[in-house]
C-alpha atoms as a PDB file:
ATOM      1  CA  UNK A   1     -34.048 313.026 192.564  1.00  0.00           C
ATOM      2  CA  UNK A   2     -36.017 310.076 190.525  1.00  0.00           C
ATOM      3  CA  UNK A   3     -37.420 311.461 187.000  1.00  0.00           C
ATOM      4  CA  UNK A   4     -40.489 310.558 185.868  1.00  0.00           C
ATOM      5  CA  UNK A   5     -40.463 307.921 182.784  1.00  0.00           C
ATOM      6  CA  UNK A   6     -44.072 308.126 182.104  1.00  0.00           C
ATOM      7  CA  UNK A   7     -44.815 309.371 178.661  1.00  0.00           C
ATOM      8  CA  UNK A   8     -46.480 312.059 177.545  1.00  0.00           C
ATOM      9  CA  UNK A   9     -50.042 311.399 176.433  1.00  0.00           C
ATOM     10  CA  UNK A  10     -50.506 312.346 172.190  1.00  0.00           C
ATOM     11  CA  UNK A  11     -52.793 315.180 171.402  1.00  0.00           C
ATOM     12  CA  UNK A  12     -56.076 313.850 170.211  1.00  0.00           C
ATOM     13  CA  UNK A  13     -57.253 315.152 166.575  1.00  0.00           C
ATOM     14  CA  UNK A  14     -59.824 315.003 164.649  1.00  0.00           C
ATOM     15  CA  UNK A  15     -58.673 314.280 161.493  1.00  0.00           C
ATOM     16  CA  UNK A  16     -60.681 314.251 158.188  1.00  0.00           C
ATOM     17  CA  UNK A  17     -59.506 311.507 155.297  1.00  0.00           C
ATOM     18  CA  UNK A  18     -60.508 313.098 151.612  1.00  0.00           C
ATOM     19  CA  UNK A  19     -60.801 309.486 149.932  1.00  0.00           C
ATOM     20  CA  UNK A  20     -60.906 307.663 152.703  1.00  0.00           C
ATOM     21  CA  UNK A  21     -62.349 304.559 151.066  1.00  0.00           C
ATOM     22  CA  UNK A  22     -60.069 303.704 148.750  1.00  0.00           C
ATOM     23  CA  UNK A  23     -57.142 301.597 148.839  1.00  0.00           C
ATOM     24  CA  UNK A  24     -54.757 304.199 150.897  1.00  0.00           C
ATOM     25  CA  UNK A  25     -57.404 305.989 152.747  1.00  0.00           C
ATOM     26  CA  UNK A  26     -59.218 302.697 154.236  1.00  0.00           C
ATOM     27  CA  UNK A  27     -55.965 301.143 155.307  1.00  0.00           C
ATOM     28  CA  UNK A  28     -54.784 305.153 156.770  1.00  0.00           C
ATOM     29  CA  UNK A  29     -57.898 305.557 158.658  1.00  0.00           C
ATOM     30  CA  UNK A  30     -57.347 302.410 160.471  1.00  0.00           C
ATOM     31  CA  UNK A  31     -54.054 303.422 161.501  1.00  0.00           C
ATOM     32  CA  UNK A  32     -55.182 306.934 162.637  1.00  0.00           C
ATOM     33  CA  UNK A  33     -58.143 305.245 164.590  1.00  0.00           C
ATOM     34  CA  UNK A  34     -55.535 302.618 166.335  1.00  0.00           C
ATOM     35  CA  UNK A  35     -53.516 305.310 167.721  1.00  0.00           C
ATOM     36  CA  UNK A  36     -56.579 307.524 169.283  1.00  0.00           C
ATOM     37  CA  UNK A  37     -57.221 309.638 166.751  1.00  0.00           C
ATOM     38  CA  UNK A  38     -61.030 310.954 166.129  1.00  0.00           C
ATOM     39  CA  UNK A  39     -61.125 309.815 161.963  1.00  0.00           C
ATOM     40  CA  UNK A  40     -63.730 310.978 159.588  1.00  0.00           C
ATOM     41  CA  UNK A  41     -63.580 309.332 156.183  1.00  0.00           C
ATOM     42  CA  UNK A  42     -64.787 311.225 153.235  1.00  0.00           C
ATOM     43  CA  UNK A  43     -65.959 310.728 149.883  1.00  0.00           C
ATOM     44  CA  UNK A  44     -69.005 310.584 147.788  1.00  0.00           C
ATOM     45  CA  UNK A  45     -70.186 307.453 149.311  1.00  0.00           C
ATOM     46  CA  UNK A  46     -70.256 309.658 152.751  1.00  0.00           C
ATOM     47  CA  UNK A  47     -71.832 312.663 151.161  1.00  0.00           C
ATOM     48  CA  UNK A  48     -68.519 314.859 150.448  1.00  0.00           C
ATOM     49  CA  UNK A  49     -67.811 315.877 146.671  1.00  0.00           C
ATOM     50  CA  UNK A  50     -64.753 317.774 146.392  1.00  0.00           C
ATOM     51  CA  UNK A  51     -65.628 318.647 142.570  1.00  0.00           C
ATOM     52  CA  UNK A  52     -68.353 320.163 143.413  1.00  0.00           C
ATOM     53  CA  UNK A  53     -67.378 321.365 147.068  1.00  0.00           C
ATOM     54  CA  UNK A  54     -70.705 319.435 148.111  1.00  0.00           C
ATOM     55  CA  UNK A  55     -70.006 318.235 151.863  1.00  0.00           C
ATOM     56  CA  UNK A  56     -66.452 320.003 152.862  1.00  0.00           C
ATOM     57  CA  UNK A  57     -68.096 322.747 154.673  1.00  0.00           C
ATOM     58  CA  UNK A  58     -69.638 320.131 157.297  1.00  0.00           C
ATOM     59  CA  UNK A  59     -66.896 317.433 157.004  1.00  0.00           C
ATOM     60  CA  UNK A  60     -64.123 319.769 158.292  1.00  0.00           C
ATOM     61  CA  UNK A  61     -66.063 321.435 161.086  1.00  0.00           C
ATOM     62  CA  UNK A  62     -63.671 321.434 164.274  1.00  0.00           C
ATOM     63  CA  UNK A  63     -60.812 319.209 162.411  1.00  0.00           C
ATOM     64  CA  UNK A  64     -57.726 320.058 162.558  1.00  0.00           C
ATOM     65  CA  UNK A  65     -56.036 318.133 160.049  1.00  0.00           C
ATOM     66  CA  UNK A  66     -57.661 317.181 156.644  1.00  0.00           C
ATOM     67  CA  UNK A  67     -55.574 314.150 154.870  1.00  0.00           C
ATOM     68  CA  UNK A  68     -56.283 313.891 150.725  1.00  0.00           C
ATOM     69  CA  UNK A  69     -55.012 310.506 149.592  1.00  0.00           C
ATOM     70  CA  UNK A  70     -58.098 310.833 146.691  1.00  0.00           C
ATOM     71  CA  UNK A  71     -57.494 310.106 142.910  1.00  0.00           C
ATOM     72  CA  UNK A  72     -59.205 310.697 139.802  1.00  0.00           C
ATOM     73  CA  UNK A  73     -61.961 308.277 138.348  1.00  0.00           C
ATOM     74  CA  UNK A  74     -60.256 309.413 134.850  1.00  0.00           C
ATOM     75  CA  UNK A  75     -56.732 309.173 133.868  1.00  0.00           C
ATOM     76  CA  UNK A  76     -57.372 310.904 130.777  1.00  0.00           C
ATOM     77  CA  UNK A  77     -54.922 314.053 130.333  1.00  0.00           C
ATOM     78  CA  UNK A  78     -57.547 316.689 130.368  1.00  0.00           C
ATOM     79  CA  UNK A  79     -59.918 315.237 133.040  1.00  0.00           C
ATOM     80  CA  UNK A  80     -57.346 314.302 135.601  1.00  0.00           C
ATOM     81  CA  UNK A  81     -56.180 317.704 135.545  1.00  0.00           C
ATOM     82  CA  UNK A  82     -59.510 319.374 136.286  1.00  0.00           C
ATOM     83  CA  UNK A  83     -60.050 317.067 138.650  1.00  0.00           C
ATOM     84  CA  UNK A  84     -57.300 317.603 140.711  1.00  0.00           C
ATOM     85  CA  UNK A  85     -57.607 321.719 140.320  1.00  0.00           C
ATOM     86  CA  UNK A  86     -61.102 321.530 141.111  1.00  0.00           C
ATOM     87  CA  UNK A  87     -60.798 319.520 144.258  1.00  0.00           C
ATOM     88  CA  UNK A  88     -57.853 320.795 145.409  1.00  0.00           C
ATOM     89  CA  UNK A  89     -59.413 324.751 145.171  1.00  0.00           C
ATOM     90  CA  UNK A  90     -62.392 323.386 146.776  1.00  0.00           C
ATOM     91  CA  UNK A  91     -60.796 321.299 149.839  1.00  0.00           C
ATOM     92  CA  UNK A  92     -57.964 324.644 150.750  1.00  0.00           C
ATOM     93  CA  UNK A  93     -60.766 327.348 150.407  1.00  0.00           C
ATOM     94  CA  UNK A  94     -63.150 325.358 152.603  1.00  0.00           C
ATOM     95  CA  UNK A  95     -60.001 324.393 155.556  1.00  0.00           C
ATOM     96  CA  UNK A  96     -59.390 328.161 155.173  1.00  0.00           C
ATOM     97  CA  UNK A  97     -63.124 328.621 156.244  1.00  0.00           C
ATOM     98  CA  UNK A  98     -63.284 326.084 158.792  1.00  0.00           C
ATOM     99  CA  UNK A  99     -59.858 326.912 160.555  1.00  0.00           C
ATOM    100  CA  UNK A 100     -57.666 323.608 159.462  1.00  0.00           C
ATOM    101  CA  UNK A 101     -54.264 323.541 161.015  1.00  0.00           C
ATOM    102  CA  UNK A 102     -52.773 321.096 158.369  1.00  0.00           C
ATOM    103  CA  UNK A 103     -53.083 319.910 155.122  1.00  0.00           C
ATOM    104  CA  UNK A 104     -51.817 316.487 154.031  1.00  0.00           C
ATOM    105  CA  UNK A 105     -51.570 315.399 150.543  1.00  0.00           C
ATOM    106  CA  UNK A 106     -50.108 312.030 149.005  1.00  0.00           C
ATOM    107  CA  UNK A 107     -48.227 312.983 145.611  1.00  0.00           C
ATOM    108  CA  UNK A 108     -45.883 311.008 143.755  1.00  0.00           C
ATOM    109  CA  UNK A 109     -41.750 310.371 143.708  1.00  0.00           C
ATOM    110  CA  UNK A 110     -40.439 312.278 140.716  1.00  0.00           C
ATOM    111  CA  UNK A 111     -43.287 314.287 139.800  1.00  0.00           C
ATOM    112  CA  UNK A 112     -41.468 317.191 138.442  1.00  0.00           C
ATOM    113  CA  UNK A 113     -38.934 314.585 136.702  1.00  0.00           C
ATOM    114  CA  UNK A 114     -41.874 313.336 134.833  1.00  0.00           C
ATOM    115  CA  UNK A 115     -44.404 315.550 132.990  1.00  0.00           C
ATOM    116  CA  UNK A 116     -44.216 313.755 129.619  1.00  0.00           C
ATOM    117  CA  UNK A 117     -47.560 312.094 131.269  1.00  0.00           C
ATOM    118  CA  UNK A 118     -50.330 314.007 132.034  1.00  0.00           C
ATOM    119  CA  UNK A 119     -51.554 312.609 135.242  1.00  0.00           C
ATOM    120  CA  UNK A 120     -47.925 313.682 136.748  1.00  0.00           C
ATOM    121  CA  UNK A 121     -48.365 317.104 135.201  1.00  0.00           C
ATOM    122  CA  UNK A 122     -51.940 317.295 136.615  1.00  0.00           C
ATOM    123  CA  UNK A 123     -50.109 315.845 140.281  1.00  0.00           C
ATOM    124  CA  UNK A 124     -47.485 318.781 139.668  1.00  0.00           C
ATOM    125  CA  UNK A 125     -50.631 321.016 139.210  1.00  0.00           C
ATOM    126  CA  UNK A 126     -51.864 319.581 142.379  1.00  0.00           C
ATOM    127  CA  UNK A 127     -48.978 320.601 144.554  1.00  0.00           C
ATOM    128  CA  UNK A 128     -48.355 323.920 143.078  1.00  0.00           C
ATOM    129  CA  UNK A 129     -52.503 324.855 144.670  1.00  0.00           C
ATOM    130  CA  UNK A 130     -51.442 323.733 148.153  1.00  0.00           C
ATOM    131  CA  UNK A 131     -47.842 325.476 148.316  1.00  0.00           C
ATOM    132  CA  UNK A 132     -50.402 328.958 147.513  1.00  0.00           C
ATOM    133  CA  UNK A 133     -53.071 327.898 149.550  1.00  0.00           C
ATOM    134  CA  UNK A 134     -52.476 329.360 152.475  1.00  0.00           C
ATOM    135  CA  UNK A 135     -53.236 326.456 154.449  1.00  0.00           C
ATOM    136  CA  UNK A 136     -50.102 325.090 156.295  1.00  0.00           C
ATOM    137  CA  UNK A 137     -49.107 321.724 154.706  1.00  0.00           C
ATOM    138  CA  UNK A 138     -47.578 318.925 153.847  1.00  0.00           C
ATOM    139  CA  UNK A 139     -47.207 317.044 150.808  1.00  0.00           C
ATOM    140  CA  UNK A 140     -46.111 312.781 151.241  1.00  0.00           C
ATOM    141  CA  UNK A 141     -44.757 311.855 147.849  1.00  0.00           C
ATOM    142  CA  UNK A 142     -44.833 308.288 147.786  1.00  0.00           C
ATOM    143  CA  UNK A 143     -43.234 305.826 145.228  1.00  0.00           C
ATOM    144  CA  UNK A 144     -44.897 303.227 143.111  1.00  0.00           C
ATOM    145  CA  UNK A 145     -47.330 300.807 144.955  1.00  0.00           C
ATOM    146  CA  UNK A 146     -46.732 296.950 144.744  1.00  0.00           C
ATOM    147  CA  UNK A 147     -50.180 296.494 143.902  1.00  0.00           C
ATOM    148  CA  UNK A 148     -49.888 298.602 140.710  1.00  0.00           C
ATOM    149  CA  UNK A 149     -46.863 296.460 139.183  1.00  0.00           C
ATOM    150  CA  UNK A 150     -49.717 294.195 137.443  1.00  0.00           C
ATOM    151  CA  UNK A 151     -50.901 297.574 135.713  1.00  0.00           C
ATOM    152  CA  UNK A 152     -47.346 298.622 134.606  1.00  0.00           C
ATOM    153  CA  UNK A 153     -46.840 295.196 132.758  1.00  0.00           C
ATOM    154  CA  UNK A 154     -50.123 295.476 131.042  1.00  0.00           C
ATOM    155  CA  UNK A 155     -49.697 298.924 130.035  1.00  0.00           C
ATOM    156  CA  UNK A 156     -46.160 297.365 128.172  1.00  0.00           C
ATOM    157  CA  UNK A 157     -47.381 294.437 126.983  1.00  0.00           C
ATOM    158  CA  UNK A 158     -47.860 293.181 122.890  1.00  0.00           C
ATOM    159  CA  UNK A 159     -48.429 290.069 122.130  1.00  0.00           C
ATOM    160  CA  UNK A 160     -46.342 287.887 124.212  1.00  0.00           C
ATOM    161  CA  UNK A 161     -43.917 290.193 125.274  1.00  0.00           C
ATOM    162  CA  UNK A 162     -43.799 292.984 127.802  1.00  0.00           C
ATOM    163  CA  UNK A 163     -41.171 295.664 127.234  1.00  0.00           C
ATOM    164  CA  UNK A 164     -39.636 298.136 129.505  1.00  0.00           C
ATOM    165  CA  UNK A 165     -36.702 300.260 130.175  1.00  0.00           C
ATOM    166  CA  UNK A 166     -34.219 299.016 133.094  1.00  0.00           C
ATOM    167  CA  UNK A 167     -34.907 302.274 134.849  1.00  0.00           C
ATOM    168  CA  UNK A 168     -34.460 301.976 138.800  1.00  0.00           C
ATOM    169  CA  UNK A 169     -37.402 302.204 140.816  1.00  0.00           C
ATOM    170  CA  UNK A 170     -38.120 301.721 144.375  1.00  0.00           C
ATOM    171  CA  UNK A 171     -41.964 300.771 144.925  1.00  0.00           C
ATOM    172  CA  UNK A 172     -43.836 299.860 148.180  1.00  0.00           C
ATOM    173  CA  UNK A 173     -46.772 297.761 149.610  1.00  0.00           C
ATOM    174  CA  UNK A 174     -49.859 300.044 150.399  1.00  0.00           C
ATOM    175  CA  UNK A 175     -49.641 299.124 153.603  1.00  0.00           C
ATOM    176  CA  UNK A 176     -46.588 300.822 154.108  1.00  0.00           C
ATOM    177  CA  UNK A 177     -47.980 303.958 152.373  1.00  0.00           C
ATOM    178  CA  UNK A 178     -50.727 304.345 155.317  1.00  0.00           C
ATOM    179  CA  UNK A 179     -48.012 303.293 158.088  1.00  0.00           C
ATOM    180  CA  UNK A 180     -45.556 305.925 157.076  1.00  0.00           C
ATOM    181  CA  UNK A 181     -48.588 308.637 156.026  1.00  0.00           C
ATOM    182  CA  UNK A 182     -49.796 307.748 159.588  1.00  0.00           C
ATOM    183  CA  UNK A 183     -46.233 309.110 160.816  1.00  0.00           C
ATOM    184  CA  UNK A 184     -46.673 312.097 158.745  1.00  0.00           C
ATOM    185  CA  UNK A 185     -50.429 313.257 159.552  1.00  0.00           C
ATOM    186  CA  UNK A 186     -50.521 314.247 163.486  1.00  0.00           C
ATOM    187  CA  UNK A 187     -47.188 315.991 163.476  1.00  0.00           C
ATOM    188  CA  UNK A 188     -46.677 319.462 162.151  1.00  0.00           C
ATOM    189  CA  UNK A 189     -46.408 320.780 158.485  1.00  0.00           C
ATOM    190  CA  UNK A 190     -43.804 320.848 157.107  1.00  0.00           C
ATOM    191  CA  UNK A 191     -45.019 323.668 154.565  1.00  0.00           C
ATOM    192  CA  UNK A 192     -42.472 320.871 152.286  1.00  0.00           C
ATOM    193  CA  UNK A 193     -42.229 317.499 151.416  1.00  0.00           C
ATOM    194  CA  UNK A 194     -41.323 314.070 152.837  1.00  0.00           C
ATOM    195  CA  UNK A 195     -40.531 311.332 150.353  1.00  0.00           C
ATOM    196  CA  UNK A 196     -41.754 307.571 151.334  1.00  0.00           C
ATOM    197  CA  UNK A 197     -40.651 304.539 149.497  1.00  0.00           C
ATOM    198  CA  UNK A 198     -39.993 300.605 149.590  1.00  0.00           C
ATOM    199  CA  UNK A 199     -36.502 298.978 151.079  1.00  0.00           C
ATOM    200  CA  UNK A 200     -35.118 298.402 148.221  1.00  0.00           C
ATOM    201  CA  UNK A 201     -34.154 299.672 144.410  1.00  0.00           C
ATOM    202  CA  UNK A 202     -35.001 297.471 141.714  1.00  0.00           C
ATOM    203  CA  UNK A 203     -35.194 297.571 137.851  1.00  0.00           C
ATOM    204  CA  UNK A 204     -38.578 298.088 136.042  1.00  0.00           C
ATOM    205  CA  UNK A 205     -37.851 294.793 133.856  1.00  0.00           C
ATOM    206  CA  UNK A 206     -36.607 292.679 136.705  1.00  0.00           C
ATOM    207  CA  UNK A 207     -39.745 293.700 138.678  1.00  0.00           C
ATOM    208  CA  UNK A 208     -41.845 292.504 136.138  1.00  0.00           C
ATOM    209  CA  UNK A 209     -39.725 289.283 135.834  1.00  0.00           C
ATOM    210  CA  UNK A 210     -40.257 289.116 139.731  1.00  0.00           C
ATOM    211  CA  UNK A 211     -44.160 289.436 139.633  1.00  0.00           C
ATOM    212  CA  UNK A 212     -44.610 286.928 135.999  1.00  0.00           C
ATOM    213  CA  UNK A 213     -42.576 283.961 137.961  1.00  0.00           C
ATOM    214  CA  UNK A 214     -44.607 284.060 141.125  1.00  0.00           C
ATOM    215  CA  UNK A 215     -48.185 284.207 139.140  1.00  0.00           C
ATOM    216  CA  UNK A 216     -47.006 281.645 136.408  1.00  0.00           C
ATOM    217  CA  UNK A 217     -47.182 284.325 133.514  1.00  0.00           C
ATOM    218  CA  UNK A 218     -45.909 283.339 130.587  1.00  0.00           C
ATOM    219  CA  UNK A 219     -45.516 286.747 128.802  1.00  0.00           C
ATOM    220  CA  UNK A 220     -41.628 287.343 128.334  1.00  0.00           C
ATOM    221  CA  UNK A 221     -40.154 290.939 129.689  1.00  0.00           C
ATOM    222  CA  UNK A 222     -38.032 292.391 126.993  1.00  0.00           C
ATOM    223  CA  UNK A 223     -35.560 295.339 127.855  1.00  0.00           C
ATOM    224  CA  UNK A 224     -36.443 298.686 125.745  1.00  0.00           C
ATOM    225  CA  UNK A 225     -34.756 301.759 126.513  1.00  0.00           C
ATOM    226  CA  UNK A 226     -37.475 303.693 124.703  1.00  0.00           C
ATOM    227  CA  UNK A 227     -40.531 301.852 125.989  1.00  0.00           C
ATOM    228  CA  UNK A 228     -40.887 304.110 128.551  1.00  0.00           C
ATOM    229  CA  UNK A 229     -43.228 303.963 131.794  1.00  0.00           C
ATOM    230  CA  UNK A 230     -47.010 304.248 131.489  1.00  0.00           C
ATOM    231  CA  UNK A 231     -47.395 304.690 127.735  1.00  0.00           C
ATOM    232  CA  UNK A 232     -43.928 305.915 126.961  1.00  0.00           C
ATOM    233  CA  UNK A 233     -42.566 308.273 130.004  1.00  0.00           C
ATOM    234  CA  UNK A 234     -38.971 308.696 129.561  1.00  0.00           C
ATOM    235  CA  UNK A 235     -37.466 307.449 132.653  1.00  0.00           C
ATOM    236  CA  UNK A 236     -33.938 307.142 133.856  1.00  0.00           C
ATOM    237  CA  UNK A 237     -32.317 305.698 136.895  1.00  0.00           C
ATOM    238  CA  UNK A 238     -33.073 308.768 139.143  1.00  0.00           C
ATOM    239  CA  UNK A 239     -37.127 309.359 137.288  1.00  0.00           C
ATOM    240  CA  UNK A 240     -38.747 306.986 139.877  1.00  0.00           C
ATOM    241  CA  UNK A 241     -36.123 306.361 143.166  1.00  0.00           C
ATOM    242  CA  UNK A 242     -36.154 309.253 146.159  1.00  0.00           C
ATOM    243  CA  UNK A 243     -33.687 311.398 147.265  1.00  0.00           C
ATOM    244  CA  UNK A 244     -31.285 310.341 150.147  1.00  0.00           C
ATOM    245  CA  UNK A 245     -33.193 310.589 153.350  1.00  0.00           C
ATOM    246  CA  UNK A 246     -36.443 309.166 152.579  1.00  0.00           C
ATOM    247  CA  UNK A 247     -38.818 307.302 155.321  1.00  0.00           C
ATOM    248  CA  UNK A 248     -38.904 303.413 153.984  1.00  0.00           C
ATOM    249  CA  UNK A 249     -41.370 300.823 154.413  1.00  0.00           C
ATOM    250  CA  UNK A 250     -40.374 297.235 155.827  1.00  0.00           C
ATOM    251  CA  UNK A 251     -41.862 295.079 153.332  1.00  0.00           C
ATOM    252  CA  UNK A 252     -39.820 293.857 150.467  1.00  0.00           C
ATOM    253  CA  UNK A 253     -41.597 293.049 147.097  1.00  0.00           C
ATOM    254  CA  UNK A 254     -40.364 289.245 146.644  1.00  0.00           C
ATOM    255  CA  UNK A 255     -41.353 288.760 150.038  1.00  0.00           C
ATOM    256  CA  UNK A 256     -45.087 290.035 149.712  1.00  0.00           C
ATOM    257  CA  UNK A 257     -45.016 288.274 146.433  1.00  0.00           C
ATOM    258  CA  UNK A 258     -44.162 285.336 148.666  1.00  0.00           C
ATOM    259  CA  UNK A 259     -47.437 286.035 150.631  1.00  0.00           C
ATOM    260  CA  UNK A 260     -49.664 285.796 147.573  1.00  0.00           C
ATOM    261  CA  UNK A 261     -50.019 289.474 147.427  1.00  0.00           C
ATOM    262  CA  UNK A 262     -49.783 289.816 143.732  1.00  0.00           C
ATOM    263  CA  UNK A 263     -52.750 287.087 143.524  1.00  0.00           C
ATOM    264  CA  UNK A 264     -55.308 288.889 145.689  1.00  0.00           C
END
């Protein structure tokens, strides 16, 4: 008796990308569209609002998956949490309307572990309104991005000198983030989390170091156990790094550093 070896053909969606402009969502709907998926991006440039629920109702007619790798135009404690209530009450109530099968979200490594800041306690806020939303999910908590290393310095910097706590992290190129969200999105909820990071654990200083030799900064990283991360967040060596078991990207950060990524 000869088996067959041919493989079985993926189910087709139609998948709907909340933010699917930006850095993640561009790169993510690529991905989906390069393995046969039917992708609608979605944001304010397309019509959709999800403040103001303007747009959902006809951007998630007949999908069956609705991704939301969106972010706030405001980092400031009090707006970035009614951003993310607002949109996230808005998005659930209209997928419970229009039938959605899955909800995706992208969150963050170590939210719970820190909600000294306000944008993690709004991202904490966030995931609490999909685990009651009675729409079947899953939440992708993702580490730091490569391309937000820059932004980490300059947050730490005075003067000439940049300081930071050792703490461990574990960051990844965006690219990665869509690859491995790309994984995530077709496949069934989870009605949990998955944790994606980079290949490797590295200090907060020495990633700084890293970034300042390949661009030819002259600033000079100073180790400060009370700096903190992002305007003083207590960290430690398990704040920012996943539990065992997380999916991990390919790229390593000297080697995209290599590649000019830090200059583009």
């Amino acid at each position: 008796m000869v088996m067959s070896t041919t493989p079985s053909t993926p189910r087709k969606l139609k998948i709907v990308v909340i933010g699917g402009t930006g850095l993640i969502g561009s790169k993510l709907v690529a991905q989906l569209r390069q393995r046969g998926h039917e992708v609608a991006p979605a944001s304010p440039s397309s019509g959709v609002n999800t403040v103001t629920g303007e747009g959902l109702a006809a951007a998630f007619a007949g999908a069956q998956t609705v991704v939301d790798v969106s972010n706030s135009p405001s980092f400031e404690d009090r707006a970035v949490l009614e951003f993310f209530q607002k949109a996230t009450t808005n998005i659930l109530a209209a997928e419970r309307t229009a039938g959605v099968q899955h909800h995706v979200a992208l969150s963050v490594v170590g939210t719970e572990r820190l909600q000294a800041g306000g944008y993690f306690r709004a991202k904490l806020a966030q995931e609490n309104l999909i685990k009651a939303g009675g729409v079947p999910y899953t939440v992708v908590r993702a580490t730091q991005f490569f391309e937000f290393v820059p932004a980490i310095a300059q947050t730490a910097t005075a003067g000439t000198e940049v300081r930071l706590p050792a703490a461990l992290m574990q960051p990844m190129v965006s690219d990665d983030v869509a690859a491995l969200l790309a994984d995530v999105v077709p496949g069934s909820p989870r009605q949990g989390f998955v944790e994606i990071a980079g290949p490797d654990q590295i200090r907060m200083d020495e990633l700084v170091r890293r970034l300042f030799r390949a661009t030819n900064d002259p600033r000079r990283v100073v180790v400060d156990p009370a700096a903190g991360y992002f305007g003083g967040i207590p960290v430690d060596d398990r704040s920012l790094v996943p539990a065992a078991g997380a999916r991990l990207g390919a790229m390593h950060f000297d080697d995209w550093l290599r590649q000019g990524g830090a200059r583009k």
